[in-house]
N, C-alpha and C. Protein backbone atom coordinates (compact mmCIF):
# COMPACT_ATOMS: atom_id res chain seq x y z
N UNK A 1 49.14 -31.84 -7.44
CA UNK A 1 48.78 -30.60 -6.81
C UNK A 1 49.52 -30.55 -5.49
N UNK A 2 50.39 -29.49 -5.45
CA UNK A 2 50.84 -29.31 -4.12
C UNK A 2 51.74 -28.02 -4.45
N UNK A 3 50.93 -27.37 -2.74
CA UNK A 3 51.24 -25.73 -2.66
C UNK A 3 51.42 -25.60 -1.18
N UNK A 4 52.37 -25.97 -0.13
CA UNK A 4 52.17 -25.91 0.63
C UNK A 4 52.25 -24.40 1.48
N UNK A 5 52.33 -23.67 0.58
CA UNK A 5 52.19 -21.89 0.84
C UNK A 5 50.47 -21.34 1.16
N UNK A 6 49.98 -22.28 0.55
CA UNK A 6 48.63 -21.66 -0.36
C UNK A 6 47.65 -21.76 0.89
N UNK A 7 46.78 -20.95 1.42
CA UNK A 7 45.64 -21.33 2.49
C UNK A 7 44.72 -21.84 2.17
N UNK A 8 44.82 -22.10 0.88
CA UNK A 8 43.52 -23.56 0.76
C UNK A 8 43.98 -24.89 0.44
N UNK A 9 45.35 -25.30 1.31
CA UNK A 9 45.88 -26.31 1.25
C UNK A 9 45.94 -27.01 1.78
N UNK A 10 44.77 -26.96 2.81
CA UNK A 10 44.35 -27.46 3.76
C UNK A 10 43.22 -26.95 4.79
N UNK A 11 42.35 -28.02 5.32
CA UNK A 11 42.50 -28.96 5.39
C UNK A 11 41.91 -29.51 4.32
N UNK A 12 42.69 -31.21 3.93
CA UNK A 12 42.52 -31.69 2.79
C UNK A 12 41.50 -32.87 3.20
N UNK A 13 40.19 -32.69 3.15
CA UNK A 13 39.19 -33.69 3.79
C UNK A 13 38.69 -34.69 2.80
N UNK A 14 38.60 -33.66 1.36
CA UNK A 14 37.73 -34.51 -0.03
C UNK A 14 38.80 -34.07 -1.38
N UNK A 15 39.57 -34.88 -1.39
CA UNK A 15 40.48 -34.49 -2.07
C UNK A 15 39.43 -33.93 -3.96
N UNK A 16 38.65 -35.44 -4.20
CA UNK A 16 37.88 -34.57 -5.70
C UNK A 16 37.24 -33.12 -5.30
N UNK A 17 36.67 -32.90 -3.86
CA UNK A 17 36.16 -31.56 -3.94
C UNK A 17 37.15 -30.42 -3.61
N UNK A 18 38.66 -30.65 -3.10
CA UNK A 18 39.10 -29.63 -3.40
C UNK A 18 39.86 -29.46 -4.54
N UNK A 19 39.89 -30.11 -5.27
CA UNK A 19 40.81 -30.08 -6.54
C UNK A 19 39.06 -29.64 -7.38
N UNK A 20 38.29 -29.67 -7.41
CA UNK A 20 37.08 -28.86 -8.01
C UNK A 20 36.92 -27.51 -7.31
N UNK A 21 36.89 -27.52 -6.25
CA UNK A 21 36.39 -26.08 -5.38
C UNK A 21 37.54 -25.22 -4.71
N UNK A 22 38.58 -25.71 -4.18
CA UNK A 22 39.71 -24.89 -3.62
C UNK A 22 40.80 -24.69 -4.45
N UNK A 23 41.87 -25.79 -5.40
CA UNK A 23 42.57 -25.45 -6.03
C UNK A 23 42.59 -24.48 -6.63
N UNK A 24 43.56 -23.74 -7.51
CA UNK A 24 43.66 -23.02 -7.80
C UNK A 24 44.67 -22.90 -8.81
N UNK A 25 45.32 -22.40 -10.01
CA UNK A 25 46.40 -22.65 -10.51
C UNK A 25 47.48 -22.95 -10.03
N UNK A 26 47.76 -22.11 -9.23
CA UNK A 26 48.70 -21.77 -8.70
C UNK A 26 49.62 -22.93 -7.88
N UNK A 27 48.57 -24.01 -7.49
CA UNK A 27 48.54 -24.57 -6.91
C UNK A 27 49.00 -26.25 -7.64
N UNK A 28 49.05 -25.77 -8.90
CA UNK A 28 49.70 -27.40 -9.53
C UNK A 28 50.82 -27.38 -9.79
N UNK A 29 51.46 -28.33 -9.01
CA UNK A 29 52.83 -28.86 -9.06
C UNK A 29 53.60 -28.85 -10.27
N UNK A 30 52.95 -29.96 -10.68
CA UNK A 30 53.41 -30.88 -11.77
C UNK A 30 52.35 -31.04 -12.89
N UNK A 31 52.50 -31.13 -14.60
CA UNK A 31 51.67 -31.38 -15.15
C UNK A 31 52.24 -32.06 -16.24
N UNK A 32 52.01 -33.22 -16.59
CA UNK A 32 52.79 -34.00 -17.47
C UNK A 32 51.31 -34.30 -18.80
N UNK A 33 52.00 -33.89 -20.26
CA UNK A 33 50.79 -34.05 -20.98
C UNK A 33 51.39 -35.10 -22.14
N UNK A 34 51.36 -36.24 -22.20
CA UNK A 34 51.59 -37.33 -24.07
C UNK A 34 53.24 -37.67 -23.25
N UNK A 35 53.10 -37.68 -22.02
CA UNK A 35 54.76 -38.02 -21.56
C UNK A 35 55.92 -37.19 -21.45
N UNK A 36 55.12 -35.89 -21.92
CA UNK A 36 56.22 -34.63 -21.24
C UNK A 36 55.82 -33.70 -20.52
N UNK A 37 57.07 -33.46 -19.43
CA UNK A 37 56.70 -32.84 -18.28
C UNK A 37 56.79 -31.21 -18.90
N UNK A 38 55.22 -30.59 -18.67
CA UNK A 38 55.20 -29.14 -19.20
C UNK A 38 54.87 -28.26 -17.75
N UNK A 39 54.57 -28.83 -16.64
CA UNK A 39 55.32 -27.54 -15.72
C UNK A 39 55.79 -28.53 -14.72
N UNK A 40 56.51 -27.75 -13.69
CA UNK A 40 57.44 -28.34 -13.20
C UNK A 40 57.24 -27.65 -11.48
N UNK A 41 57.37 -27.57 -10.68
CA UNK A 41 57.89 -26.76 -9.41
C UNK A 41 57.05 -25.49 -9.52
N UNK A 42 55.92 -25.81 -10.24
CA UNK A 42 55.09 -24.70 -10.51
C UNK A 42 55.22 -23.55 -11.82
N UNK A 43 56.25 -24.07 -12.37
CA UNK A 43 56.30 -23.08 -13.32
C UNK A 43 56.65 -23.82 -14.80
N UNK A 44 56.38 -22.98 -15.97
CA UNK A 44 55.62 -23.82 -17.16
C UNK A 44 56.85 -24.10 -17.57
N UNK A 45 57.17 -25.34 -18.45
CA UNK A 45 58.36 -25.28 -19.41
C UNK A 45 58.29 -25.29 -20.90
N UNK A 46 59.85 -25.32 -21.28
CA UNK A 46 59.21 -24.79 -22.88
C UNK A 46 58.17 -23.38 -23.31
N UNK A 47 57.97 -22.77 -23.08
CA UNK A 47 57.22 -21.70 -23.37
C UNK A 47 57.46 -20.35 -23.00
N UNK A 48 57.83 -19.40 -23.77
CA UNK A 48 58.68 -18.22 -23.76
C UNK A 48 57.20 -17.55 -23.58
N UNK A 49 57.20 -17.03 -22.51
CA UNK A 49 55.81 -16.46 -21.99
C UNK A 49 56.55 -14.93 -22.20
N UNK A 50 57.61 -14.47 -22.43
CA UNK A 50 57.43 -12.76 -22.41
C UNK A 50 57.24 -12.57 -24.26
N UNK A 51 57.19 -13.60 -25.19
CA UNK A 51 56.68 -13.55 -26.11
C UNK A 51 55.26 -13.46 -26.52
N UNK A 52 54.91 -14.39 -24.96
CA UNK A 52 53.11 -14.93 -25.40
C UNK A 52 52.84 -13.48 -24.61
N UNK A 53 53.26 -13.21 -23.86
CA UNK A 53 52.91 -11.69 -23.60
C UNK A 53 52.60 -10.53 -24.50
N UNK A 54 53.72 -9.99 -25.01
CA UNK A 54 53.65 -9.22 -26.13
C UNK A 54 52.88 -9.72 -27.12
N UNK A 55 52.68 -10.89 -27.63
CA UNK A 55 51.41 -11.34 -28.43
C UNK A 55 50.01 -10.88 -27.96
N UNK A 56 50.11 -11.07 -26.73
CA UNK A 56 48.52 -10.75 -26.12
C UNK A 56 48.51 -9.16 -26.36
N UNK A 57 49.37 -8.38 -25.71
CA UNK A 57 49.48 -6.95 -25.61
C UNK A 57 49.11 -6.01 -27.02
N UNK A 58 49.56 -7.01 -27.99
CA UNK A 58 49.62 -6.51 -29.41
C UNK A 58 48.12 -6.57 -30.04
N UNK A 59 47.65 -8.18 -29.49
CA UNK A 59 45.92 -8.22 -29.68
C UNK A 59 45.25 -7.43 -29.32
N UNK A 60 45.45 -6.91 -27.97
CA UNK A 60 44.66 -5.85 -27.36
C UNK A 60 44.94 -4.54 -27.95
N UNK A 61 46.03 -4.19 -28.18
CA UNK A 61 45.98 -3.09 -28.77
C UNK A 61 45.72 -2.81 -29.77
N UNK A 62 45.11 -3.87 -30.74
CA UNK A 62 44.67 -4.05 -32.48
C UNK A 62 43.00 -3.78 -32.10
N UNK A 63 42.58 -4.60 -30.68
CA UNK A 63 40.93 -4.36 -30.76
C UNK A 63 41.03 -3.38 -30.39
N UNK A 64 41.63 -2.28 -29.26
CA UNK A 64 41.58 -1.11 -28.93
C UNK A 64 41.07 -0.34 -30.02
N UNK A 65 42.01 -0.09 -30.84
CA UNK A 65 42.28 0.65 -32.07
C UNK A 65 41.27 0.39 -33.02
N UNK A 66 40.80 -0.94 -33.35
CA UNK A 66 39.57 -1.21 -34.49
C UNK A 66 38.78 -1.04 -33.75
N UNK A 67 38.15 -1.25 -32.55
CA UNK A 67 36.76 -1.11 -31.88
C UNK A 67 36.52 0.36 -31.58
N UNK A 68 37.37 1.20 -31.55
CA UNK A 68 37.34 2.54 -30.59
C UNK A 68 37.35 2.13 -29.14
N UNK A 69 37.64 3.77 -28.28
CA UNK A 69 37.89 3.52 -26.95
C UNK A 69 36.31 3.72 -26.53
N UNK A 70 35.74 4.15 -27.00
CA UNK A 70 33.92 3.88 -26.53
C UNK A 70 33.76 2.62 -26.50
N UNK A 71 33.61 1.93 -27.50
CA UNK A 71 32.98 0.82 -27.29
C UNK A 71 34.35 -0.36 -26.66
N UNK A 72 35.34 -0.13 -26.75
CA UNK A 72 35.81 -0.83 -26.10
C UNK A 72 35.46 -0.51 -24.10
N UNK A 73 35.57 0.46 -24.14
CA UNK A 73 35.22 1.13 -22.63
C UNK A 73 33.69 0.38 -22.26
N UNK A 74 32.80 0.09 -23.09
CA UNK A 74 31.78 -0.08 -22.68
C UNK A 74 31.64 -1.55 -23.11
N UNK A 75 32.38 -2.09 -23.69
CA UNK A 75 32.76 -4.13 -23.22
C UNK A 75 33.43 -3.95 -22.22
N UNK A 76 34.55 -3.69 -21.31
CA UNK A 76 34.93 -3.63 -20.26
C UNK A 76 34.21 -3.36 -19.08
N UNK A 77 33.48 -2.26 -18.83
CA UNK A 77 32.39 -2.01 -18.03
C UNK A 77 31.17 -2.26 -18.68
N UNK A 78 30.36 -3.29 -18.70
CA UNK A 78 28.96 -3.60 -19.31
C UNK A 78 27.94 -3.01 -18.31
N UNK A 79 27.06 -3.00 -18.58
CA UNK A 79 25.55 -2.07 -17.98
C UNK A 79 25.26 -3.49 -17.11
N UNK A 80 25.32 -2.89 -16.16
CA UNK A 80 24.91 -3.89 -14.90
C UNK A 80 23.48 -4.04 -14.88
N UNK A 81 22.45 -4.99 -14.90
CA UNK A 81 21.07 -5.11 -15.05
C UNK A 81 20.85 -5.24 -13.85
N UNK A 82 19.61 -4.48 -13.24
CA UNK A 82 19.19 -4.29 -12.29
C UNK A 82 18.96 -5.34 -11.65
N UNK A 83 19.21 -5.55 -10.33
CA UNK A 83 18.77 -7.06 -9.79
C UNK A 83 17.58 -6.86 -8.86
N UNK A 84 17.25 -8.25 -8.48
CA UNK A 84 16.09 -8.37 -7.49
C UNK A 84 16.93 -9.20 -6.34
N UNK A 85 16.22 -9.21 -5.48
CA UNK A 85 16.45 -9.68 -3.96
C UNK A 85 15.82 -10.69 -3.98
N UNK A 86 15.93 -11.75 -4.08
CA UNK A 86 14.63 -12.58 -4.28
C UNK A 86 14.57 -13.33 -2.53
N UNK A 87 13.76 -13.70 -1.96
CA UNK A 87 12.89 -14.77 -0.68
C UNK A 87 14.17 -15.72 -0.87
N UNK A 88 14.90 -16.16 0.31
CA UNK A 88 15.81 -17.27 0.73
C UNK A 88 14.60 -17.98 1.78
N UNK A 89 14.51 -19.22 1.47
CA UNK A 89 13.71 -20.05 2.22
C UNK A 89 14.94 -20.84 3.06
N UNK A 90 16.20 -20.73 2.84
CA UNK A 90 17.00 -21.11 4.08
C UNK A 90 18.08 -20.52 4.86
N UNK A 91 17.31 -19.32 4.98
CA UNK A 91 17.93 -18.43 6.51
C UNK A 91 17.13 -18.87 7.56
N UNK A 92 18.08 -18.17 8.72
CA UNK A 92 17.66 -19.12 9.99
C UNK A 92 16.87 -18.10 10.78
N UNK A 93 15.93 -16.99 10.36
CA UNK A 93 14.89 -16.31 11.17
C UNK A 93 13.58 -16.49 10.56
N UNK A 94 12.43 -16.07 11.41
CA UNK A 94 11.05 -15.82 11.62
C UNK A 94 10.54 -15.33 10.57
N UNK A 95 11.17 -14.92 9.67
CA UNK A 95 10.83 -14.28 8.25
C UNK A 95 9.67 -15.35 7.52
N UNK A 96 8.96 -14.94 7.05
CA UNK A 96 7.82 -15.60 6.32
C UNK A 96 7.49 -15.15 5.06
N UNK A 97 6.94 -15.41 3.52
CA UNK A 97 6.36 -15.36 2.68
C UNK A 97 5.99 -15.96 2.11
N UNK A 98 4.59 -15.75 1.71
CA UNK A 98 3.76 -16.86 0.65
C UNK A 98 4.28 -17.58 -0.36
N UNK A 99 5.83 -17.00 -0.29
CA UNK A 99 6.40 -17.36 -1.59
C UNK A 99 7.21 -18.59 -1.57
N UNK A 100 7.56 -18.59 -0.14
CA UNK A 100 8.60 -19.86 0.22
C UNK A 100 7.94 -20.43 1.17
N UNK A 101 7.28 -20.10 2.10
CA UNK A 101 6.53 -20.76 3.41
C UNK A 101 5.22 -21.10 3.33
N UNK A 102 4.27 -20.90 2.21
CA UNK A 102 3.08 -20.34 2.23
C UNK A 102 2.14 -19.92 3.20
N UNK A 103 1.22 -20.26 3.57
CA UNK A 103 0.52 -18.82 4.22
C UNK A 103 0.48 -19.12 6.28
């Protein structure tokens, strides 16, 4: 891993927690898989990605077409379920409820 562009490239304090929490793709160097190097300087090798492109483009446009644009429109935007606010028992004011503080 190394991006020295990237603003979460520091500071590097816990290296397992930023390679879990800050990395990012973008951000791996090098990736060697069974002894061959498949990306390099950040970018993949072997793999004709304006093919894997048009593959994807072609999928999407097969579910377009079999699903309809309704229901495809409405997997894309799903019905947002109403939320609740629920009691934080660790903010830092005077706030009180039976629910987190009891009485």
């Amino acid at each position: 891993m190394k991006n020295d562009h990237s603003p979460v490239s520091f500071p590097l304090l816990n290296p397992y927690g930023h390679v879990a929490f800050q990395a990012q793709r973008g951000d791996v160097h090098t990736v060697i898989v069974d002894g061959q190097v498949v990306k390099h300087e950040h970018r993949l090798l072997g793999t004709d990605l304006a093919a894997v492109r048009r593959t994807v483009e072609r999928t999407v446009d097969h579910l377009r077409s079999t699903m309809g644009e309704e229901a495809w429109a409405k997997g894309m935007n799903p019905d947002v379920p109403e939320t609740k606010v629920l009691d934080n028992p660790y903010t830092y004011t005077d706030y009180r409820s039976t629910s987190t503080h009891g009485r």
